[in-house]
PDB file of N, CA and C in Angstrom:
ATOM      1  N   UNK A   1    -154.551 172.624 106.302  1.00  0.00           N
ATOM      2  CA  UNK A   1    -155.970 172.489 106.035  1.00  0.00           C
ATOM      3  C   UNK A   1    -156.201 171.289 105.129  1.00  0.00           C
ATOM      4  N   UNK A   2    -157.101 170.342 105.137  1.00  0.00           N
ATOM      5  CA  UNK A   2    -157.550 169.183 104.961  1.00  0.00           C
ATOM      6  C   UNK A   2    -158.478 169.829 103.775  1.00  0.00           C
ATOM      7  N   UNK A   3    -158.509 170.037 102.559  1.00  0.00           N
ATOM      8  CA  UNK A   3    -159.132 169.581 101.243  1.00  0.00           C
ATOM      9  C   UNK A   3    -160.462 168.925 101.495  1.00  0.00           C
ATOM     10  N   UNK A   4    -161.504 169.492 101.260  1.00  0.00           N
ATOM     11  CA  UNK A   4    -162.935 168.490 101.405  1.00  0.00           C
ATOM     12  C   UNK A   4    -163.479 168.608 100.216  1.00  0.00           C
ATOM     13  N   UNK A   5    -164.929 167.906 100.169  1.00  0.00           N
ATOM     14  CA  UNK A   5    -165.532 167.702  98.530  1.00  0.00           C
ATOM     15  C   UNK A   5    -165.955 168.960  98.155  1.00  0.00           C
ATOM     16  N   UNK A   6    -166.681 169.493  99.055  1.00  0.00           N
ATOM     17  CA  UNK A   6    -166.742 170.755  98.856  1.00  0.00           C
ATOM     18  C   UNK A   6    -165.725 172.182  98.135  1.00  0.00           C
ATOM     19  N   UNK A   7    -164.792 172.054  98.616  1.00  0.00           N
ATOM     20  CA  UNK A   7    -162.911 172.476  97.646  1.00  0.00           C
ATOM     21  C   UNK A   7    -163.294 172.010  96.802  1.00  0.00           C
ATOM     22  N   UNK A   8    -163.022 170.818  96.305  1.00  0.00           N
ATOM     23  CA  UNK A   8    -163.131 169.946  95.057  1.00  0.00           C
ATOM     24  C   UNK A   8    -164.470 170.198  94.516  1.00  0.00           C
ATOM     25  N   UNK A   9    -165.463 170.491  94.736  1.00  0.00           N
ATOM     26  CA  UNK A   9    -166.588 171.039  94.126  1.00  0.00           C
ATOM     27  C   UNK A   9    -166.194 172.397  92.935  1.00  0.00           C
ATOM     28  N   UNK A  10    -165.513 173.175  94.384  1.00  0.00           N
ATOM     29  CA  UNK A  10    -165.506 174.520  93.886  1.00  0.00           C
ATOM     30  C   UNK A  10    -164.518 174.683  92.761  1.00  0.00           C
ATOM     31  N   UNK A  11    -163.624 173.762  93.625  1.00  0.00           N
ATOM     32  CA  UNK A  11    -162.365 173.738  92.387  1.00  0.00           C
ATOM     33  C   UNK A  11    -162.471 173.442  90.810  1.00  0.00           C
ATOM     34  N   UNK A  12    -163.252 172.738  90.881  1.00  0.00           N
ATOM     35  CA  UNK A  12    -163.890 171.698  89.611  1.00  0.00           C
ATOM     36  C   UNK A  12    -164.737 172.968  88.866  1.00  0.00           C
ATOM     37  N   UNK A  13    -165.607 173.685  89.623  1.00  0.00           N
ATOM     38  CA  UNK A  13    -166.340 174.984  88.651  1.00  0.00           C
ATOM     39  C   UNK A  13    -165.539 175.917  88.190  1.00  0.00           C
ATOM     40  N   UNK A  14    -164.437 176.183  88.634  1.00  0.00           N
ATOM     41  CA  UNK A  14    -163.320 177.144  88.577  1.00  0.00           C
ATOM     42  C   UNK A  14    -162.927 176.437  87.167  1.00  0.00           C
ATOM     43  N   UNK A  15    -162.563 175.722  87.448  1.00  0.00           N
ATOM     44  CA  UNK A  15    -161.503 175.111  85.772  1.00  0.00           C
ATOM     45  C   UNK A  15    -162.196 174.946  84.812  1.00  0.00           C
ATOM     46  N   UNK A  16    -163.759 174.428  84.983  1.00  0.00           N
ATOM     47  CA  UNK A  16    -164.375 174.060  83.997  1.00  0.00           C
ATOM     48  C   UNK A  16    -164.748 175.524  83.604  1.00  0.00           C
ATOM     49  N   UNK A  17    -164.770 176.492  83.631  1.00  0.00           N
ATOM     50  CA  UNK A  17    -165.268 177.968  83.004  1.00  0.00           C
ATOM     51  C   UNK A  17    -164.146 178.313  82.712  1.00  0.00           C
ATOM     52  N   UNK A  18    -162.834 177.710  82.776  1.00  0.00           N
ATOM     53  CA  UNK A  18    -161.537 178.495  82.548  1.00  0.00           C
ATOM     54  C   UNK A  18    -161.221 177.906  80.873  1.00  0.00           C
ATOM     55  N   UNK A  19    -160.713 178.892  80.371  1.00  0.00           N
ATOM     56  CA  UNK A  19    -160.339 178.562  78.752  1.00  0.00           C
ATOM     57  C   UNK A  19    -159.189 178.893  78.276  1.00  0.00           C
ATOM     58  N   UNK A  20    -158.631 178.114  77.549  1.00  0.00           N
ATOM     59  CA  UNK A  20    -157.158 178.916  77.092  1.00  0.00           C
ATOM     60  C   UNK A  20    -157.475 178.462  75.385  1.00  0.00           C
ATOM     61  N   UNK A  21    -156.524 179.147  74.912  1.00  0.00           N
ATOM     62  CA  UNK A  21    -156.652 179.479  73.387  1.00  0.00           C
ATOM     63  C   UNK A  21    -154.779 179.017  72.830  1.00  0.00           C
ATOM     64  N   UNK A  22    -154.122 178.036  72.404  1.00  0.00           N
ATOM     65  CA  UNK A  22    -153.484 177.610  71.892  1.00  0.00           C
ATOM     66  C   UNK A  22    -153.193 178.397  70.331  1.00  0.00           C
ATOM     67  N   UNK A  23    -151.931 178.621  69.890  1.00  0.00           N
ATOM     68  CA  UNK A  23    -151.745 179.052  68.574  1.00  0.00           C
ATOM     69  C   UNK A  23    -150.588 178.959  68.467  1.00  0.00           C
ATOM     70  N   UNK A  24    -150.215 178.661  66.914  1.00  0.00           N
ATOM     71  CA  UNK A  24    -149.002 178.233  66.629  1.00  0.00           C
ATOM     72  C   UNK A  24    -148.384 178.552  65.422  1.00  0.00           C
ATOM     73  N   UNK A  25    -147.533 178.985  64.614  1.00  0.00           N
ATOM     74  CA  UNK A  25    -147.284 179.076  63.430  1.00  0.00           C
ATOM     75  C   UNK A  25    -146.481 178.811  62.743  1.00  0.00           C
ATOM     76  N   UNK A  26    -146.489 177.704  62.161  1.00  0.00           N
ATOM     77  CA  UNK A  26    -144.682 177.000  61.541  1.00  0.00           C
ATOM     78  C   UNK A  26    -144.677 177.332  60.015  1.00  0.00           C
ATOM     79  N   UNK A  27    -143.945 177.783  59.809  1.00  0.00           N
ATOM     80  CA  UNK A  27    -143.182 178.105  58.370  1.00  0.00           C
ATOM     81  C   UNK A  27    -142.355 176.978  58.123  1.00  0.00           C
ATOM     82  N   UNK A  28    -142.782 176.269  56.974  1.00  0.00           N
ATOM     83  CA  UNK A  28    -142.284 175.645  56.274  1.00  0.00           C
ATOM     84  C   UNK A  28    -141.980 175.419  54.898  1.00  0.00           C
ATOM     85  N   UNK A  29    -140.408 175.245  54.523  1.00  0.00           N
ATOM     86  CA  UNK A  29    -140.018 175.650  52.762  1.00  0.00           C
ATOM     87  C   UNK A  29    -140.182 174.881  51.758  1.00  0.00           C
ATOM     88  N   UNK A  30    -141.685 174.569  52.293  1.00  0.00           N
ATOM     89  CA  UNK A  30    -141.685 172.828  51.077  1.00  0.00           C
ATOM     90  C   UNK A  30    -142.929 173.421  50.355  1.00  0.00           C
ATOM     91  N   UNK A  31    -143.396 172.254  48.848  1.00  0.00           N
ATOM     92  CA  UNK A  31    -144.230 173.143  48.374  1.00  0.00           C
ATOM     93  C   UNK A  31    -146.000 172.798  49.101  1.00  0.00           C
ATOM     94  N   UNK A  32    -146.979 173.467  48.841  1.00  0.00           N
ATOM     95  CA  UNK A  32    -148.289 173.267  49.905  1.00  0.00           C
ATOM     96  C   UNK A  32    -148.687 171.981  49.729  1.00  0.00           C
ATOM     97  N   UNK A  33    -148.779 171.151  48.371  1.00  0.00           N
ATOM     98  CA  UNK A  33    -149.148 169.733  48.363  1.00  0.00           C
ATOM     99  C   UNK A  33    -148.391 168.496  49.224  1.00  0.00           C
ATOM    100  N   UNK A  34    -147.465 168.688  49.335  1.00  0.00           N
ATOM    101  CA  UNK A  34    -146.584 168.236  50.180  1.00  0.00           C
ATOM    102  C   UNK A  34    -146.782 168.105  51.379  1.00  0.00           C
ATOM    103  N   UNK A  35    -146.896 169.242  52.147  1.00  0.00           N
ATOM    104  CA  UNK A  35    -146.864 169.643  53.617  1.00  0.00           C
ATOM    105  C   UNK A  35    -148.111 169.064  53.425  1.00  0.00           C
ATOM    106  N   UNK A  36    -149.587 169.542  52.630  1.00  0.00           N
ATOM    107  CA  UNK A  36    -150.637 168.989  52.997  1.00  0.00           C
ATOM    108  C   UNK A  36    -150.565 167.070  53.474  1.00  0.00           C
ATOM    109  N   UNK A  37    -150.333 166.697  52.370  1.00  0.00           N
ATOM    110  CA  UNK A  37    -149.872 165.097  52.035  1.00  0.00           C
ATOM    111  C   UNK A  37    -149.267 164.692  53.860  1.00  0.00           C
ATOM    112  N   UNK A  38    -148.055 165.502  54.114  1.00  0.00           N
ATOM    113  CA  UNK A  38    -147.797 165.132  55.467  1.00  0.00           C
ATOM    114  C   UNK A  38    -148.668 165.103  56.413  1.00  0.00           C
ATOM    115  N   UNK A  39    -149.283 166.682  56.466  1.00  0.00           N
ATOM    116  CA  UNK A  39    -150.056 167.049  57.946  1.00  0.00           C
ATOM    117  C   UNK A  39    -151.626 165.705  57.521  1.00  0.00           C
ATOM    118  N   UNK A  40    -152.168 165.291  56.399  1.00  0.00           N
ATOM    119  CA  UNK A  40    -153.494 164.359  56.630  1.00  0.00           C
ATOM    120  C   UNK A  40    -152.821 162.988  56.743  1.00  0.00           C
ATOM    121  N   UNK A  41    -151.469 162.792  56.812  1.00  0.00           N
ATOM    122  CA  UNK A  41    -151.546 161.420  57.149  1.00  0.00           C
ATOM    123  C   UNK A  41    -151.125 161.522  58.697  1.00  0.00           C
ATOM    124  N   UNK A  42    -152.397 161.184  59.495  1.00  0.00           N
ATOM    125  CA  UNK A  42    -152.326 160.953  61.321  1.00  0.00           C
ATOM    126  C   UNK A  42    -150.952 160.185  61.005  1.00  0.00           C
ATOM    127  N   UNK A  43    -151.269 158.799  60.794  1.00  0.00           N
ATOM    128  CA  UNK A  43    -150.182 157.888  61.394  1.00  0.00           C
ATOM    129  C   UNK A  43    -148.466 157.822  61.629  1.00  0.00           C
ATOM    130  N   UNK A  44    -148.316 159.197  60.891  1.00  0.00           N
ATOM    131  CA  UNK A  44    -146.802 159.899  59.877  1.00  0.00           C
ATOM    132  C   UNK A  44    -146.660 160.765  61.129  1.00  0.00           C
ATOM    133  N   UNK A  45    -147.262 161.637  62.028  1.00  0.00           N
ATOM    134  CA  UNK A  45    -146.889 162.555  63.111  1.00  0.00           C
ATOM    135  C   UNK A  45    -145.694 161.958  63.895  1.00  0.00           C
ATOM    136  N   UNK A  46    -145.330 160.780  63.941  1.00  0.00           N
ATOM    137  CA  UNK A  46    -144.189 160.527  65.043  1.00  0.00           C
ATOM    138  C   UNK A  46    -142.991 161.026  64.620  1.00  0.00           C
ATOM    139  N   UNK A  47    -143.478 160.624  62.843  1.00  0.00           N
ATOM    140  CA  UNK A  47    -142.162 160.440  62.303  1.00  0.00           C
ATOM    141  C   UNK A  47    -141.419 162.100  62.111  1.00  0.00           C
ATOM    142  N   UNK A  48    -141.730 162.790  62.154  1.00  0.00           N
ATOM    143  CA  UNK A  48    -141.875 164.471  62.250  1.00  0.00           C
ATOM    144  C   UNK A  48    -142.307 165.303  63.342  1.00  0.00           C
ATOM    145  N   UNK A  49    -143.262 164.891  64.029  1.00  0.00           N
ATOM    146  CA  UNK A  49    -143.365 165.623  65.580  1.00  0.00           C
ATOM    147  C   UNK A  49    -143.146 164.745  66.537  1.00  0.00           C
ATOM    148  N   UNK A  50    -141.632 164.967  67.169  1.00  0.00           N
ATOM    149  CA  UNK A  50    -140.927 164.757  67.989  1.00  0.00           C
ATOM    150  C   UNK A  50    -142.023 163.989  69.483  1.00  0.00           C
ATOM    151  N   UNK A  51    -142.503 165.058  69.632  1.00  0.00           N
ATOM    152  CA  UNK A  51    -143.773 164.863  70.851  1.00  0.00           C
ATOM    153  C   UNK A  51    -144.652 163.900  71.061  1.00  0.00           C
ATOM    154  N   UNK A  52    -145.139 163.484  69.812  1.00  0.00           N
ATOM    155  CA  UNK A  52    -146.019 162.512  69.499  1.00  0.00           C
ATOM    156  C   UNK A  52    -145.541 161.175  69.815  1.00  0.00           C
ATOM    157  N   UNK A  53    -145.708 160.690  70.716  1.00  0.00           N
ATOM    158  CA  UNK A  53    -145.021 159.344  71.300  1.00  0.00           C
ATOM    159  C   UNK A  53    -145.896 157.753  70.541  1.00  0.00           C
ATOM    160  N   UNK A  54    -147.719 158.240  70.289  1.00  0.00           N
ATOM    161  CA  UNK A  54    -147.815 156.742  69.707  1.00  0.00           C
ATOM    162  C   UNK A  54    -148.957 157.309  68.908  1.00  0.00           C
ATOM    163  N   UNK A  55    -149.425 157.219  67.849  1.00  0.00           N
ATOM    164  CA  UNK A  55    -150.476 157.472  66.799  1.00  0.00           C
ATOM    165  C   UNK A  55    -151.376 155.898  67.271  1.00  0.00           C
ATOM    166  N   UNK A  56    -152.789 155.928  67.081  1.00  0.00           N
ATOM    167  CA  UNK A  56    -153.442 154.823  67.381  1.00  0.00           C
ATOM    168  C   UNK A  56    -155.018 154.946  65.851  1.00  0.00           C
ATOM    169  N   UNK A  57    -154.909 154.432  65.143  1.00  0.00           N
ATOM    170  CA  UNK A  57    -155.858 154.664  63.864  1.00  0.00           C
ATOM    171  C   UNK A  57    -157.268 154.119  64.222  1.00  0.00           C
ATOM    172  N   UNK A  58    -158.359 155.075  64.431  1.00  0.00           N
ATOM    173  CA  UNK A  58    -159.483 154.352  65.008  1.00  0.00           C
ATOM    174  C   UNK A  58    -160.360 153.943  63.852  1.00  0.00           C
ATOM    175  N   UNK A  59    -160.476 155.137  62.722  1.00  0.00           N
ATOM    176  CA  UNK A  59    -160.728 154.262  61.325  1.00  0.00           C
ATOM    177  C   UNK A  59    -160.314 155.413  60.558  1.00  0.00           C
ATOM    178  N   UNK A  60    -160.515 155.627  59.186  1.00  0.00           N
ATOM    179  CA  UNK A  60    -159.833 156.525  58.263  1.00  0.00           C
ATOM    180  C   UNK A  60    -160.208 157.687  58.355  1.00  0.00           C
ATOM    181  N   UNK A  61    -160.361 158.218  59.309  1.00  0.00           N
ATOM    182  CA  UNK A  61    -160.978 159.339  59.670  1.00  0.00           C
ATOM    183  C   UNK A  61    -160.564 159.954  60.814  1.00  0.00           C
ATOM    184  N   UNK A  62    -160.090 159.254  61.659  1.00  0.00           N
ATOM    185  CA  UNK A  62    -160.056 159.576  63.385  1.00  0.00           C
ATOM    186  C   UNK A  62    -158.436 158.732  63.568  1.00  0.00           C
ATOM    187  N   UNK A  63    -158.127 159.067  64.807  1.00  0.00           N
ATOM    188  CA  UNK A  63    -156.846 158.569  65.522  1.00  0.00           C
ATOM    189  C   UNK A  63    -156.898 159.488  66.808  1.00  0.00           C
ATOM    190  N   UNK A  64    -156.388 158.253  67.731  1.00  0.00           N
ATOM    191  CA  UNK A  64    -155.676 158.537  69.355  1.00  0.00           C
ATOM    192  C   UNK A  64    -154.056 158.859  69.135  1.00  0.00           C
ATOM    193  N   UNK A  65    -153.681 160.072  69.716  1.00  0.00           N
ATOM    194  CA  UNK A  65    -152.566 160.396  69.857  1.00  0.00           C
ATOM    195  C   UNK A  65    -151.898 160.325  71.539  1.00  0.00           C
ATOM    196  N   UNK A  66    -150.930 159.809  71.671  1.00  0.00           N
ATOM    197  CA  UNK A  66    -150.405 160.486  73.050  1.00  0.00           C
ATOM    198  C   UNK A  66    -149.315 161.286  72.883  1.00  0.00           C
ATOM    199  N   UNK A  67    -148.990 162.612  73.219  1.00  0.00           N
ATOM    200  CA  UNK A  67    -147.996 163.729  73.090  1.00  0.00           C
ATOM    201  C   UNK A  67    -147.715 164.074  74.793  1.00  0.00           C
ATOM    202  N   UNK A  68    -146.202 163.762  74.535  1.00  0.00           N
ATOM    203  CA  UNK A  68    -145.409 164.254  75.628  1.00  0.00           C
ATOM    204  C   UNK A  68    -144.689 165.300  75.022  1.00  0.00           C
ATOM    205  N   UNK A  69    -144.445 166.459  76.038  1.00  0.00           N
ATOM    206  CA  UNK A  69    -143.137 167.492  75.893  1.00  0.00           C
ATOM    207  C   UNK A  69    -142.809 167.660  77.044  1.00  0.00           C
ATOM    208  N   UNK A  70    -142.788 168.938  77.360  1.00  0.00           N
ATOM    209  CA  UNK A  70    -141.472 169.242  78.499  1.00  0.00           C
ATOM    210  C   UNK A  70    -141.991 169.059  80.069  1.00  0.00           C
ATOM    211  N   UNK A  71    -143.954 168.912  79.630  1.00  0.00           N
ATOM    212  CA  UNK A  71    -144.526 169.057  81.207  1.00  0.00           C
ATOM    213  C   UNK A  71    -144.476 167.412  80.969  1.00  0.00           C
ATOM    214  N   UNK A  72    -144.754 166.839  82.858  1.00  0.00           N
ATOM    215  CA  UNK A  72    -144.333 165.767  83.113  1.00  0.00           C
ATOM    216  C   UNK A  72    -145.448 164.899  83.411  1.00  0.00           C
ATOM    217  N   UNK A  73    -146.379 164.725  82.120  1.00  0.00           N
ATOM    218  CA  UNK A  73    -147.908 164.206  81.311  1.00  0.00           C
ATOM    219  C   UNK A  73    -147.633 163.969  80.590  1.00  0.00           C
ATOM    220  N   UNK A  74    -148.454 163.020  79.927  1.00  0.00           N
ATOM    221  CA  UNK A  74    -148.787 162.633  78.549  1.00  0.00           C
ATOM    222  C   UNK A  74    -150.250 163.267  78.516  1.00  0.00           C
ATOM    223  N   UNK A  75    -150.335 164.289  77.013  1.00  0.00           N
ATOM    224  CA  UNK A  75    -151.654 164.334  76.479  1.00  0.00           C
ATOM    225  C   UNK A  75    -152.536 163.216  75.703  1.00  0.00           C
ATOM    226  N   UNK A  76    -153.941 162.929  76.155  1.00  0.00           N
ATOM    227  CA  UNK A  76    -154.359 161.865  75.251  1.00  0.00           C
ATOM    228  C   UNK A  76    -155.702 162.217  74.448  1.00  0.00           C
ATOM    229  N   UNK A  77    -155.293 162.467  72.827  1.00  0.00           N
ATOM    230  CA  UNK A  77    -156.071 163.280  72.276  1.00  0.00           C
ATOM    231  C   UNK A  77    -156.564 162.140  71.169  1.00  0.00           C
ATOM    232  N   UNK A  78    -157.713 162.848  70.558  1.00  0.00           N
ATOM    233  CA  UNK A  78    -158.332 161.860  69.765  1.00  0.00           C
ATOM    234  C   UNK A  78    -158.644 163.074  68.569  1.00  0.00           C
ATOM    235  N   UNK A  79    -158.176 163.223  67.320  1.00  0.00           N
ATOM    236  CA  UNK A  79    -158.310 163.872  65.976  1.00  0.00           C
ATOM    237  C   UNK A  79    -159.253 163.144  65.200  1.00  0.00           C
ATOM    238  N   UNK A  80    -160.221 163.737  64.913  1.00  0.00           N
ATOM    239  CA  UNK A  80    -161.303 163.456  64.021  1.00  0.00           C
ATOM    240  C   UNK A  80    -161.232 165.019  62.603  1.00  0.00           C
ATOM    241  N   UNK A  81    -161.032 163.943  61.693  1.00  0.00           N
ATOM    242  CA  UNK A  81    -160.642 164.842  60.268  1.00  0.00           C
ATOM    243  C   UNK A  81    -162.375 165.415  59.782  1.00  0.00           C
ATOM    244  N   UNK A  82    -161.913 166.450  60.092  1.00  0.00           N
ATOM    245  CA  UNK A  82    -163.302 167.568  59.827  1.00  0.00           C
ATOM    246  C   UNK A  82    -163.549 167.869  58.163  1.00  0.00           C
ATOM    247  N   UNK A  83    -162.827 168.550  57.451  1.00  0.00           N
ATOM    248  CA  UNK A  83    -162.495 168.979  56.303  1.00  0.00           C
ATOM    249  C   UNK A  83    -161.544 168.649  55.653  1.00  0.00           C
ATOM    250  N   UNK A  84    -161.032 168.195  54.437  1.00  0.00           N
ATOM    251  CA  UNK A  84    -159.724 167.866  53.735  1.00  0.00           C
ATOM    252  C   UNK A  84    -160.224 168.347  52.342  1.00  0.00           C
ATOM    253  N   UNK A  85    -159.983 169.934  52.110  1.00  0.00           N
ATOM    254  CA  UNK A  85    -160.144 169.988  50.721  1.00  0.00           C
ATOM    255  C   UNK A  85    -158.494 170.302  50.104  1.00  0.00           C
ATOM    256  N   UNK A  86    -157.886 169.901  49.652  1.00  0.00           N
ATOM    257  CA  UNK A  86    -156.334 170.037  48.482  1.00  0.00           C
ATOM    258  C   UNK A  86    -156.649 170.807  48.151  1.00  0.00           C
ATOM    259  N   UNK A  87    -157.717 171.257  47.368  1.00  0.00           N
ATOM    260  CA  UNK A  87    -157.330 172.221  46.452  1.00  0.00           C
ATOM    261  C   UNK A  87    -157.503 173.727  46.925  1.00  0.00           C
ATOM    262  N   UNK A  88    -157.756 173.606  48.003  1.00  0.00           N
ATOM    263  CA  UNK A  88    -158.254 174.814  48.689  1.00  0.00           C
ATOM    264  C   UNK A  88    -157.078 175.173  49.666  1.00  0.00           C
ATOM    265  N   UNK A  89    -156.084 174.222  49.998  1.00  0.00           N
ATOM    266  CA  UNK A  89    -154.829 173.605  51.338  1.00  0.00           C
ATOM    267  C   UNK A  89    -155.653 173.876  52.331  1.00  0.00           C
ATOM    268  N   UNK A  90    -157.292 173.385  52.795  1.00  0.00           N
ATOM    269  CA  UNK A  90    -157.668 173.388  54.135  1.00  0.00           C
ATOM    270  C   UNK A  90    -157.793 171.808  54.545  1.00  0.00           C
ATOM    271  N   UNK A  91    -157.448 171.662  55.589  1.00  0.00           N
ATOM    272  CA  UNK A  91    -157.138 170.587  56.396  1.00  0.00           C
ATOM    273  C   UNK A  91    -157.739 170.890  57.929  1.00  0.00           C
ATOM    274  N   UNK A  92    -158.777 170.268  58.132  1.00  0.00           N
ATOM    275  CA  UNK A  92    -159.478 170.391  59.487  1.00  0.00           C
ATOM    276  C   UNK A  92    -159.453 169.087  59.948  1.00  0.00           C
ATOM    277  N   UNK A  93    -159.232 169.397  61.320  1.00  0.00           N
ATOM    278  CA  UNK A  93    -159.890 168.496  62.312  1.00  0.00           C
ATOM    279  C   UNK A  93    -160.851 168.792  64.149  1.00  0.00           C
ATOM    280  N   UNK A  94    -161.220 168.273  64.328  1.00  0.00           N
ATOM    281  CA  UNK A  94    -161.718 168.065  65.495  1.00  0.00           C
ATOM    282  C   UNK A  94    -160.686 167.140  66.682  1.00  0.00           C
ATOM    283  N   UNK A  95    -160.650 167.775  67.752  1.00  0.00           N
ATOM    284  CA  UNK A  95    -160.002 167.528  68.665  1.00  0.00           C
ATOM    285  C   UNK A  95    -160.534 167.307  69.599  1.00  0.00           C
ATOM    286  N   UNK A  96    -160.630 165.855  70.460  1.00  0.00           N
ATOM    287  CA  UNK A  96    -160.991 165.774  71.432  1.00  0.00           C
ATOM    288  C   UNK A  96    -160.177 164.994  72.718  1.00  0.00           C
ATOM    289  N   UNK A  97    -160.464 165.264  74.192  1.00  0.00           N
ATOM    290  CA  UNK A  97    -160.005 164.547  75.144  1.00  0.00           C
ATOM    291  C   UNK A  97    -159.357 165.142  76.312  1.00  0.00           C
ATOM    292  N   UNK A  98    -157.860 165.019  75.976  1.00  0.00           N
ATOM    293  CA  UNK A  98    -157.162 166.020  77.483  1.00  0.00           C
ATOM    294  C   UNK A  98    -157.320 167.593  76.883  1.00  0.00           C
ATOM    295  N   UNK A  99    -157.215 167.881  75.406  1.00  0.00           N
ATOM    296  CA  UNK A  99    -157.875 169.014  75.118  1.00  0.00           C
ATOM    297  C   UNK A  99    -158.799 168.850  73.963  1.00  0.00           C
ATOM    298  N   UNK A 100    -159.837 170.241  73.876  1.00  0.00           N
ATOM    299  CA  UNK A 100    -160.783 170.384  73.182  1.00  0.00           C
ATOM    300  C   UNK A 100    -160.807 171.335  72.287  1.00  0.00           C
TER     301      UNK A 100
END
């Protein structure tokens, strides 16, 4: 069977209502200022997540990431720093692109 726009219509409503929910939890034995210090500097992810193939700095606030792992893609995401309070250890961002 030959695929028409119509498939591709339908197909396209199908995924776009579909959602998945990502979660993760790393334990790490360092102290919280630290780890914070790591996880807000974007440009430092290569050097520590393996996956992260190129950090791209759009201004002090934002960065393009591309992350490869085991599927045979590159993700191309764009982090926009939402919240950075230290003294609180919250660290937000906004995520946009191949995911949301």
């Amino acid at each position: 069977m030959i695929p028409t726009v119509a498939d591709a219509s339908r197909y396209d409503r199908a995924v776009r209502g579909t959602r998945y929910r990502f979660r993760s939890t790393w334990r790490v034995q360092a102290p919280t200022g630290e780890v914070f210090e790591i996880l807000r500097d974007l440009a430092g992810y290569p050097r520590w997540w393996r996956q992260v193939r190129s950090v791209e700095r759009t201004d002090d606030d934002a960065a393009r990431l591309h992350i490869r792992s085991a599927l045979p893609y590159t993700l191309r995401l764009t982090l926009q720093r939402r919240v950075e309070d230290p003294a609180a250890g919250i660290l937000e961002v906004q995520i946009a692109g191949d995911l949301e």
